[in-house]
Protein backbone atom coordinates (compact mmCIF):
# COMPACT_ATOMS: atom_id res chain seq x y z
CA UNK A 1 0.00 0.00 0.00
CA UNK A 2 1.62 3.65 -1.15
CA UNK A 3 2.19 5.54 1.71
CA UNK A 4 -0.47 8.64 1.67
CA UNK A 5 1.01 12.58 2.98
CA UNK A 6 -1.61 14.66 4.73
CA UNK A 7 -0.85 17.90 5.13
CA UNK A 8 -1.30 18.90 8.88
CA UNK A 9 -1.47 22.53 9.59
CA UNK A 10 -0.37 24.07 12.52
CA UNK A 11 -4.03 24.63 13.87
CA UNK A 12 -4.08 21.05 14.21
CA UNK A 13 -1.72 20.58 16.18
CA UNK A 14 -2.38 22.72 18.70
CA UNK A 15 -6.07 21.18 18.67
CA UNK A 16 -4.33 18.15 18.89
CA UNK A 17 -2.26 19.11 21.89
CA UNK A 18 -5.15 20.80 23.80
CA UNK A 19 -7.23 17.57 23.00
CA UNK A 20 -3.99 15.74 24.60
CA UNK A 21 -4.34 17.84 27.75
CA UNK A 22 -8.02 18.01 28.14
CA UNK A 23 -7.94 14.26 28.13
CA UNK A 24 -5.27 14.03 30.99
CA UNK A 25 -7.00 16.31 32.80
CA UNK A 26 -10.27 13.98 32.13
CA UNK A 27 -8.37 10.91 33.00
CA UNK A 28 -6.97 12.44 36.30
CA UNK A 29 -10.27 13.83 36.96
CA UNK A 30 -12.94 12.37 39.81
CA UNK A 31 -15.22 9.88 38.64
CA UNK A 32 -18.75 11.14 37.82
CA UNK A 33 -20.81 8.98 38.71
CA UNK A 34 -19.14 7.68 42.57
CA UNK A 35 -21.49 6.54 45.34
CA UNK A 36 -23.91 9.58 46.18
CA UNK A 37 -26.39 8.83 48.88
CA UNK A 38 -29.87 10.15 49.24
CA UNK A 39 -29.34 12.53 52.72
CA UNK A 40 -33.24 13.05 52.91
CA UNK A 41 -33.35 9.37 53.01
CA UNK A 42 -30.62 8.73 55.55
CA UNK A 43 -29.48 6.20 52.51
CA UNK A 44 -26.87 3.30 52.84
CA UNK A 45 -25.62 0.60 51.61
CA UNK A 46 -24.55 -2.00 53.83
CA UNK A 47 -22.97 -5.86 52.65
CA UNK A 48 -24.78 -8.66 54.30
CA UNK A 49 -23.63 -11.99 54.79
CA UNK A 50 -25.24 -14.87 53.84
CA UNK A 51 -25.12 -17.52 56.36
CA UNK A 52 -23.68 -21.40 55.15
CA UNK A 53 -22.86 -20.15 52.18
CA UNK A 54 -19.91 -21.98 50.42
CA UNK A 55 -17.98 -18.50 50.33
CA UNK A 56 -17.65 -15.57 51.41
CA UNK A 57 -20.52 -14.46 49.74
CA UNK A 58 -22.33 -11.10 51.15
CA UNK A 59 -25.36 -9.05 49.71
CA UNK A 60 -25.25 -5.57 48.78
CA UNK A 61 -28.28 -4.15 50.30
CA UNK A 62 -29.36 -0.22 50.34
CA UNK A 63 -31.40 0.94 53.25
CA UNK A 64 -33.36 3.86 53.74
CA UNK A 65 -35.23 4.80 57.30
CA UNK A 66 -36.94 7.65 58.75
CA UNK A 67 -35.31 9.94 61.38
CA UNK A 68 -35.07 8.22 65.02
CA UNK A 69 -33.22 5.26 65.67
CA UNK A 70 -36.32 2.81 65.38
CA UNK A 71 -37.63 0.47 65.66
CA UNK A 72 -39.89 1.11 62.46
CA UNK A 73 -41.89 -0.84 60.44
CA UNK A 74 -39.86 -2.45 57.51
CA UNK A 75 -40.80 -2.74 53.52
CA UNK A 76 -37.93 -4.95 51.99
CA UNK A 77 -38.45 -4.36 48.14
CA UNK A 78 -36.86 -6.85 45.49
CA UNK A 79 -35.67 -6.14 42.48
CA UNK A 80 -35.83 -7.34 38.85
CA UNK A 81 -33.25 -8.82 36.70
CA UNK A 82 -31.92 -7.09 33.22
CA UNK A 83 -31.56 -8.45 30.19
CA UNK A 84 -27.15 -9.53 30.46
CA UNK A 85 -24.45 -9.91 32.97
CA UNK A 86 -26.15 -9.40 36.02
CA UNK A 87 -22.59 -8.41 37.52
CA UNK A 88 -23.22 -5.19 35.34
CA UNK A 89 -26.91 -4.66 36.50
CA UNK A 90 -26.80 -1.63 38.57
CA UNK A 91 -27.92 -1.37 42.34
CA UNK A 92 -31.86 -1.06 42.52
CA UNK A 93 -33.10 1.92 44.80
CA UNK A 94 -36.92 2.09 44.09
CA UNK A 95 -36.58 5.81 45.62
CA UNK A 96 -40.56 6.55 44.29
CA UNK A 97 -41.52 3.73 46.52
CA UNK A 98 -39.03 4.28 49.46
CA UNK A 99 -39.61 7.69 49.49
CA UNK A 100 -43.47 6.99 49.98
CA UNK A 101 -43.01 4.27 52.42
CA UNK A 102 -40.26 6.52 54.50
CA UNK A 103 -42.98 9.47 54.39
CA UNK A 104 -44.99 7.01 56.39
CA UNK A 105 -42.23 6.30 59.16
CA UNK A 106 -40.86 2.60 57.53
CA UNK A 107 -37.78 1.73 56.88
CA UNK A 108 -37.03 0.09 53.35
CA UNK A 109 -34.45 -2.45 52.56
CA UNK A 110 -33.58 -3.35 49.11
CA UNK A 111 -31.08 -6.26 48.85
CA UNK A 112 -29.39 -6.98 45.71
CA UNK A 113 -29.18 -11.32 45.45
CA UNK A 114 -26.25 -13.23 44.24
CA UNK A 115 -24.71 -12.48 41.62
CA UNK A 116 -26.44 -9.30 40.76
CA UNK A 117 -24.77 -5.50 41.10
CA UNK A 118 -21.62 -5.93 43.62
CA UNK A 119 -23.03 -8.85 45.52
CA UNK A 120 -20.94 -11.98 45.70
CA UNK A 121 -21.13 -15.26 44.48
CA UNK A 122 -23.08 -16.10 40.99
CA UNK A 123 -26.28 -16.22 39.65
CA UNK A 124 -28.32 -19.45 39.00
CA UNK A 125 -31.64 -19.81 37.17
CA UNK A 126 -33.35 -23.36 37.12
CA UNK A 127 -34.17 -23.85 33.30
CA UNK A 128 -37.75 -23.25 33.14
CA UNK A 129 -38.43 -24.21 36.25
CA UNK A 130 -40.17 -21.59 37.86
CA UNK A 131 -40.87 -22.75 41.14
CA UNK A 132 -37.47 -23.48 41.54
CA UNK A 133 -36.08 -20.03 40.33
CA UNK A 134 -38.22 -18.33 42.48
CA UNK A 135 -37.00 -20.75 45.77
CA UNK A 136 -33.58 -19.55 44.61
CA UNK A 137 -34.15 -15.80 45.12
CA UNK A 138 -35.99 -16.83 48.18
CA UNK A 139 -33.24 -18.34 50.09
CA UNK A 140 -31.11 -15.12 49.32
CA UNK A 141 -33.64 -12.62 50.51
CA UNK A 142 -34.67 -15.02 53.83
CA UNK A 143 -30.56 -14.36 54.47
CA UNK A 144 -31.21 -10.74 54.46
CA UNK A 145 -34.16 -11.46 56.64
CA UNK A 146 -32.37 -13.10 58.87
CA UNK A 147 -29.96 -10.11 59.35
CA UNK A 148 -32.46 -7.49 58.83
CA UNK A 149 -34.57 -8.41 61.97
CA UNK A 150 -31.49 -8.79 64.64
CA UNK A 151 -31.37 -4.67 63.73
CA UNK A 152 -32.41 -3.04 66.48
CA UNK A 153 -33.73 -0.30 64.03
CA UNK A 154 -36.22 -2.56 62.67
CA UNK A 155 -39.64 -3.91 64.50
CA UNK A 156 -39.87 -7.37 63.12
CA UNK A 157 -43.64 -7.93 63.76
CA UNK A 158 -44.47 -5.36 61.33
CA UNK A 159 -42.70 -6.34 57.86
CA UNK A 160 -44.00 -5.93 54.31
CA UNK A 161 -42.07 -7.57 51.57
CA UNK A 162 -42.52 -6.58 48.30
CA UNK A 163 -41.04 -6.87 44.65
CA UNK A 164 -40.98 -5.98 41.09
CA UNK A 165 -40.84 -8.64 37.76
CA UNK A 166 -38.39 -11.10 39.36
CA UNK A 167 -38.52 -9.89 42.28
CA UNK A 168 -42.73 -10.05 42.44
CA UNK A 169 -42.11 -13.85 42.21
CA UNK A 170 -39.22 -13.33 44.64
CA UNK A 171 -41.83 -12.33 46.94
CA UNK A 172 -44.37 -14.02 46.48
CA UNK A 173 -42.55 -17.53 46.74
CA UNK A 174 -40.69 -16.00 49.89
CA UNK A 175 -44.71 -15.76 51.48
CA UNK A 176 -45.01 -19.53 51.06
CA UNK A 177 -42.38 -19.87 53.65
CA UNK A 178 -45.01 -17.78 56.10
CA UNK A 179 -41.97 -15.80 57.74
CA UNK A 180 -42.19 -14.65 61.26
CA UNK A 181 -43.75 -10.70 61.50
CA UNK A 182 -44.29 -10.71 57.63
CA UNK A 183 -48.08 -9.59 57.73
CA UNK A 184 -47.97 -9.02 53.62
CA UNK A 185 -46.65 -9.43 50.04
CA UNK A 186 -47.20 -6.68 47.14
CA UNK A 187 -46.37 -8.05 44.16
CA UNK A 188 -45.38 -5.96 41.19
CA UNK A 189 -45.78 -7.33 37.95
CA UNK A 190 -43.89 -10.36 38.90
CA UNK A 191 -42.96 -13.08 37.11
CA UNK A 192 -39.59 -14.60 35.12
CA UNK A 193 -39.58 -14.53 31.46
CA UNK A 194 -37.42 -16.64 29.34
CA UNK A 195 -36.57 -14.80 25.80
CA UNK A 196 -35.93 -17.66 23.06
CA UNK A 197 -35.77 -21.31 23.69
CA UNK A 198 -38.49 -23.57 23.40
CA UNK A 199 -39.47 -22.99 27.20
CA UNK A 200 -42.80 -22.70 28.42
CA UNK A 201 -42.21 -20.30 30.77
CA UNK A 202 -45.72 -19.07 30.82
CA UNK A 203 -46.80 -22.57 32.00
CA UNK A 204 -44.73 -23.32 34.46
CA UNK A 205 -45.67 -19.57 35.93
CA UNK A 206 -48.70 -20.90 36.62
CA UNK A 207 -47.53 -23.73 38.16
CA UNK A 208 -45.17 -22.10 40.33
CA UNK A 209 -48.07 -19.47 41.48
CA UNK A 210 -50.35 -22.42 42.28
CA UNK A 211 -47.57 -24.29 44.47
CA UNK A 212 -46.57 -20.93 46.59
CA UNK A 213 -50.83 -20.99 46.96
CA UNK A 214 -50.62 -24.48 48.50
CA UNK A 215 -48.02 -22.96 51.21
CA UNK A 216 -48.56 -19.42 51.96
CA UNK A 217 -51.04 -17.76 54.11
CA UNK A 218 -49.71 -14.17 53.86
CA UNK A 219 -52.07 -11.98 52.46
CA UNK A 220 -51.27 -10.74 48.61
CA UNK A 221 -51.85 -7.64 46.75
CA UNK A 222 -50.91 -7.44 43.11
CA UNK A 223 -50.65 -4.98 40.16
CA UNK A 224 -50.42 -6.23 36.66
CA UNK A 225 -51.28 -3.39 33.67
CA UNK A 226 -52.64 -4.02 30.23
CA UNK A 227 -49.72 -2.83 28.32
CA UNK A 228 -47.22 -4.83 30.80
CA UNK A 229 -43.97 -5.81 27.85
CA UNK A 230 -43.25 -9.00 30.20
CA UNK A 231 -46.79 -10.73 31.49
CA UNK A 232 -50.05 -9.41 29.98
CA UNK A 233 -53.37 -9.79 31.02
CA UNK A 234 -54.85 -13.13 30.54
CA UNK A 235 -51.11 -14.46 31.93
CA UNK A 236 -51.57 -12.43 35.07
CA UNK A 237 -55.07 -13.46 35.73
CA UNK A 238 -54.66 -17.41 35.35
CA UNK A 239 -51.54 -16.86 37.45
CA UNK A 240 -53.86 -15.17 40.39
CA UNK A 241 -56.16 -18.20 39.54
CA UNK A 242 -53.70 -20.75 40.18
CA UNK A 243 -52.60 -19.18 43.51
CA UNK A 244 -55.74 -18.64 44.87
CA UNK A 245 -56.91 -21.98 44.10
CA UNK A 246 -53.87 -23.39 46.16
CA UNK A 247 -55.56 -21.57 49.06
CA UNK A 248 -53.22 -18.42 48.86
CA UNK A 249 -55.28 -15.22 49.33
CA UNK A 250 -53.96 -12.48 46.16
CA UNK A 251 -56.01 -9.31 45.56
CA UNK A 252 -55.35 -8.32 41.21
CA UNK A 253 -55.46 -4.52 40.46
CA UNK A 254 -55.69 -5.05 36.76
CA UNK A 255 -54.67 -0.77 36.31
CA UNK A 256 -55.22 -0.81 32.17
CA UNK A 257 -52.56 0.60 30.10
CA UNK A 258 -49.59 2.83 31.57
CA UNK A 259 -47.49 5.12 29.57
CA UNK A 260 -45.27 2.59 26.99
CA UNK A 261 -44.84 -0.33 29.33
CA UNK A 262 -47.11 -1.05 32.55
CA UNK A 263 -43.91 -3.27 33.26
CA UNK A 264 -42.61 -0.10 34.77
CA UNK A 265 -44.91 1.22 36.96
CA UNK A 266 -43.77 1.14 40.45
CA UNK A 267 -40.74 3.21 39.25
CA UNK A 268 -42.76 5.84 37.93
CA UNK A 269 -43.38 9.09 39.92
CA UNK A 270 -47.23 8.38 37.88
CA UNK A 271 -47.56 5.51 39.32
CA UNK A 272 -48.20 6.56 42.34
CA UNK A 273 -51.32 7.83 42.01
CA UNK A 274 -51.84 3.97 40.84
CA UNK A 275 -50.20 1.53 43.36
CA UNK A 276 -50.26 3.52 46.58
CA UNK A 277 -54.30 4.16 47.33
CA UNK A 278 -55.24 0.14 46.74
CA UNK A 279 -51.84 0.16 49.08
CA UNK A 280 -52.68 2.25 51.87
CA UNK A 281 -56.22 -0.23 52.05
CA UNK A 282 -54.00 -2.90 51.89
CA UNK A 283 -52.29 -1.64 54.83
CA UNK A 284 -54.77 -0.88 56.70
CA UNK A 285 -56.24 -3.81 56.69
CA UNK A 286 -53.04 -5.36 58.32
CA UNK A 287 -52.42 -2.88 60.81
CA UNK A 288 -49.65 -1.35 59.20
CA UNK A 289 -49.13 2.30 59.33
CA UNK A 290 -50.63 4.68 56.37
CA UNK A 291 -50.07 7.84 57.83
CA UNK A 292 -47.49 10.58 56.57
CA UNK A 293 -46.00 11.57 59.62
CA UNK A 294 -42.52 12.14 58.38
CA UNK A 295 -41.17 15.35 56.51
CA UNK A 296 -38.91 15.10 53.92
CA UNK A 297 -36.59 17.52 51.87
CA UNK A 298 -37.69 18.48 48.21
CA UNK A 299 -35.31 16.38 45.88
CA UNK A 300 -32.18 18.11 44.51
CA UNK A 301 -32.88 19.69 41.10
CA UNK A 302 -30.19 20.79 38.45
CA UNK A 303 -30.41 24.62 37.40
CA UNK A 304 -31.90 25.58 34.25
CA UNK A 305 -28.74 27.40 32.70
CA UNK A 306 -30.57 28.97 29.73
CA UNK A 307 -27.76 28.02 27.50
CA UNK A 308 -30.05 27.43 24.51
CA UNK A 309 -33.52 26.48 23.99
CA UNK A 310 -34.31 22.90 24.70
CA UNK A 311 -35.47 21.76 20.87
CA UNK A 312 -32.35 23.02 19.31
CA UNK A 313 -30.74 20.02 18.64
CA UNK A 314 -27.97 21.35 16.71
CA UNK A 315 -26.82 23.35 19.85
CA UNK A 316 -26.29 20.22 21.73
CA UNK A 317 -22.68 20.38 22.00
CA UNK A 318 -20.06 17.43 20.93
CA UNK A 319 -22.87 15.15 19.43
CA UNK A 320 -22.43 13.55 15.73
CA UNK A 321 -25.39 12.06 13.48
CA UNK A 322 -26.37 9.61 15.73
CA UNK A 323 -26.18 11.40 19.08
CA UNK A 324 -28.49 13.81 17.64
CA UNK A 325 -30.85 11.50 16.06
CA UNK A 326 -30.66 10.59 19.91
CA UNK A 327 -31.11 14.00 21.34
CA UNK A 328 -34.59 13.81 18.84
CA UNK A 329 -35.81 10.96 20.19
CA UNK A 330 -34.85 12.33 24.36
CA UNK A 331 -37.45 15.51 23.24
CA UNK A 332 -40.21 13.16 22.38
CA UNK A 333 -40.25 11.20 25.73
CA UNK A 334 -42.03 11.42 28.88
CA UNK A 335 -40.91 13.24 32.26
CA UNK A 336 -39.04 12.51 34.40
CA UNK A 337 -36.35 12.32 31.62
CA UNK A 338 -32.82 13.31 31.20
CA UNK A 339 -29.87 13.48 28.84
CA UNK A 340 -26.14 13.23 29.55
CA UNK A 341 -22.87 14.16 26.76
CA UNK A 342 -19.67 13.75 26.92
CA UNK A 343 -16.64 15.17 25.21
CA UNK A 344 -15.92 12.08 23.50
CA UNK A 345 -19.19 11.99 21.59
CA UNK A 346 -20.99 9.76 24.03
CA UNK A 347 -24.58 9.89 24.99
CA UNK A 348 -26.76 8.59 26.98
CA UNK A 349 -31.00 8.92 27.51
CA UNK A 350 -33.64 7.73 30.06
CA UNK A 351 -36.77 8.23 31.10
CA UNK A 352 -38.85 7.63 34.14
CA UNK A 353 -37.40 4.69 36.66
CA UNK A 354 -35.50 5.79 39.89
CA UNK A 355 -33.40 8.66 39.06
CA UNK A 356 -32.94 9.25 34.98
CA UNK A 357 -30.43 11.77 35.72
CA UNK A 358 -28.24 9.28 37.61
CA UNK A 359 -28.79 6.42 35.20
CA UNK A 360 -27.64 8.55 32.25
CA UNK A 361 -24.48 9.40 33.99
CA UNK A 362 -23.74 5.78 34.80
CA UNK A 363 -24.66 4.96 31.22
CA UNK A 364 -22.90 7.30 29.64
CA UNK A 365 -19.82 7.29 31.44
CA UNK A 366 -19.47 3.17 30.46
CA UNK A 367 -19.46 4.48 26.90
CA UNK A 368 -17.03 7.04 27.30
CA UNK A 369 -14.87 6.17 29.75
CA UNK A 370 -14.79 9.52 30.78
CA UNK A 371 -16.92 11.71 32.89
CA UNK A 372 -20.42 12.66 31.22
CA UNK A 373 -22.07 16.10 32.36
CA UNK A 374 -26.04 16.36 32.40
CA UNK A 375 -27.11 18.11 29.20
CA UNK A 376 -31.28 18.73 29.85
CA UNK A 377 -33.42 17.40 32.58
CA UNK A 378 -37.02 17.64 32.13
CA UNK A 379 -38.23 20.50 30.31
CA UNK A 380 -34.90 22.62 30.76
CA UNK A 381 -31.43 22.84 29.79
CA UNK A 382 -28.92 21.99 32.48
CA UNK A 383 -25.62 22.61 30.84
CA UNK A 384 -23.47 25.54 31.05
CA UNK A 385 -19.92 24.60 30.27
CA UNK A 386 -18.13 26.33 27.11
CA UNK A 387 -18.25 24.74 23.74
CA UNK A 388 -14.66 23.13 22.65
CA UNK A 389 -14.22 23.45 19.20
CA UNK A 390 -15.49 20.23 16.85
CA UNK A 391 -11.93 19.09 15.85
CA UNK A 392 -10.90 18.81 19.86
CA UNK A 393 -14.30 17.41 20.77
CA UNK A 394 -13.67 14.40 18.73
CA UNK A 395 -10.17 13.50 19.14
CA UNK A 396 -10.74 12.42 22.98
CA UNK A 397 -12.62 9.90 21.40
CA UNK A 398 -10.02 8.85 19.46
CA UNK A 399 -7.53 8.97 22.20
CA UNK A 400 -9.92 7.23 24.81
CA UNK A 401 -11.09 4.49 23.10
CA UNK A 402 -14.91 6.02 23.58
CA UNK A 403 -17.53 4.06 21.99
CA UNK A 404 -20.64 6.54 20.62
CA UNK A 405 -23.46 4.84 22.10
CA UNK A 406 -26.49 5.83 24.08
CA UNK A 407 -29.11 4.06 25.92
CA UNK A 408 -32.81 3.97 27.63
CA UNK A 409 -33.20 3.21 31.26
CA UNK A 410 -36.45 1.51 32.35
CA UNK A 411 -36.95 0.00 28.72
């Protein structure tokens, strides 16, 4: 192959060198997206062991309680499980629901289970057996039972466990084993599905449902929506069928459709208005606290900086073709919503779930490998740094290694 001469002018180079030290200082720079804990919450995240287990294998829980050092009332909410390495799956907070249940004077626990987040040991799924998977995630949460009610913080005759897609069934097969001080389950849209394969996962649901039934006598309250991407309808109903015909007692809020996906409800500031007044009956009828007797601080919100109108795409800085076919899609979504850039290109989107604005820094930072800034929040640009000029903002991604990609939480 001939060897090719550029010319390179001298402008060039000194983009190139100010490209060299703006990375450096990037590199050398704090990471973006470290552990920031919710003060109104009194958040933390604690690492609990689990007891007999062939290693040293501990649980990365987060915890959220009232002010006052207890003993409250305890919601321990389970999470879901992401398409992928569930190493990679990122630490579930639920901070819609905590927030409500903390309002109320409970603490919340929400432990992450083996193998998922920065817990230990590995994660094991049973084929298509349902039952089974869900007696898996059982044993994992009854370990952070276990610990959970030795607390001093926590009064252990008043527990409500609780859980979303995997961890609904989590839950729900956790009632069968009729814990001591659990008075009831809310299950949200939960269930395991199995994506390709000839398994009948939808069957042995059913049959998993019917056998937790035949054991539990924890009262149930469930939410399944029309629209729900994972378990629709007719699934959710023979499921609530099968339990109650075991003898299990499960109360369906069938809620119709919700925004794109009734999968994602509970983490939806909307969905309050949904799940919490069938709750609070719920609640009442087991002598749980309803009540908001605690204050909390507003939620920290980024400053509107002004620095262009929200629409104009082209003024989003360091983007390329596809960032900005991003950026068009990011205006047509839902609230809460938020947008993250980096100088490398990188992007990142999401909309509703716990905390967009957090989940596009974590996602956009694992593009770029670099520290992403918030672009627009909401309804309002965020972003107030200068401009670099185009042929610096694209050599760091040269330089870095920075793959252009974006992504959607809660999707």
């Amino acid at each position: 192959m001939p060897f090719m001469h550029y010319p390179v002018s001298f402008r060039f180079i000194r983009s190139f060198l100010a490209a060299g030290i703006l990375l450096c200082s990037i590199l050398v720079a704090p990471v973006a997206n470290a552990l920031v804990l919710n003060q109104a919450l009194n958040e933390q995240v604690v690492m609990i062991p689990v007891p007999d287990a062939a290693a040293n294998v501990q649980l990365e829980t987060t915890i959220f309680t009232p002010p006052g050092a207890g003993p409250f009332p305890l919601l321990v909410m389970n999470h879901g499980k992401a398409i992928g390495d569930t190493h990679r799956q990122q630490r579930d907070r639920f901070l819609v629901i905590s927030r409500e249940f903390v309002r109320r004077g409970y603490a919340v626990a929400i432990p992450m289970r083996k193998g998922f987040s920065k817990s230990g040991g590995e994660y094991l799924e049973t084929g298509c057996d349902m039952t089974q998977n869900g007696q898996r995630q059982a044993d994992d949460l009854q370990a952070v039972m276990t610990y959970l009610t030795r607390q001093s913080w926590v009064d252990k005759t008043r527990i409500v466990v609780a859980g979303q897609s995997y961890g609904g069934l989590t839950a729900i097969a956790f009632g069968a084993r009729n814990y001591p001080g659990v008075r009831g389950l809310i299950n949200f849209a939960g269930g395991l599905r199995v994506h390709g394969g000839d398994c009948q996962w939808q069957a042995s649901l059913v049959q998993a449902f019917a056998e937790f039934g035949r054991h539990s006598k924890v009262p149930s309250l469930w939410f399944y929506g029309a629209n729900d991407s994972h378990f629709d309808p007719a699934l959710a109903a023979h499921m609530q069928d099968a339990y109650i015909a075991g003898g299990g007692a499960a109360h369906l809020v069938s809620f119709g459709n919700f925004k794109s996906d009734a999968h994602m409800m509970s983490g939806s500031h909307d969905g309050v208005k949904i799940w919490w007044p069938e709750t609070e009956k719920f609640l009442q009828a087991l002598g749980m606290p309803t009540a908001a007797t605690v204050v909390l601080a507003e939620e920290a919100r980024p400053v509107r900086s002004d620095f262009a109108v929200l629409q104009n795409v082209d003024a989003v800085p360091y983007l390329e073709g596809q960032g900005r076919k991003a950026y068009r899609a990011f205006l047509g979504k839902g609230m809460p919503r938020a947008f993250a850039i980096a100088p490398s290109g990188a992007w990142s989107w999401a909309e509703d779930g716990d905390d967009p604005a957090a989940q596009v820094l974590a996602n956009c930072e694992r593009s770029a490998a670099m520290p992403c800034t918030l672009y627009a929040v909401d309804d309002a640009v965020v972003w107030n740094a200068p401009p670099l000029p185009a042929d610096v903002a694209r050599l760091p991604a040269v330089l870095a290694g920075a793959t252009l990609a974006g992504s959607s939480a809660g999707k």
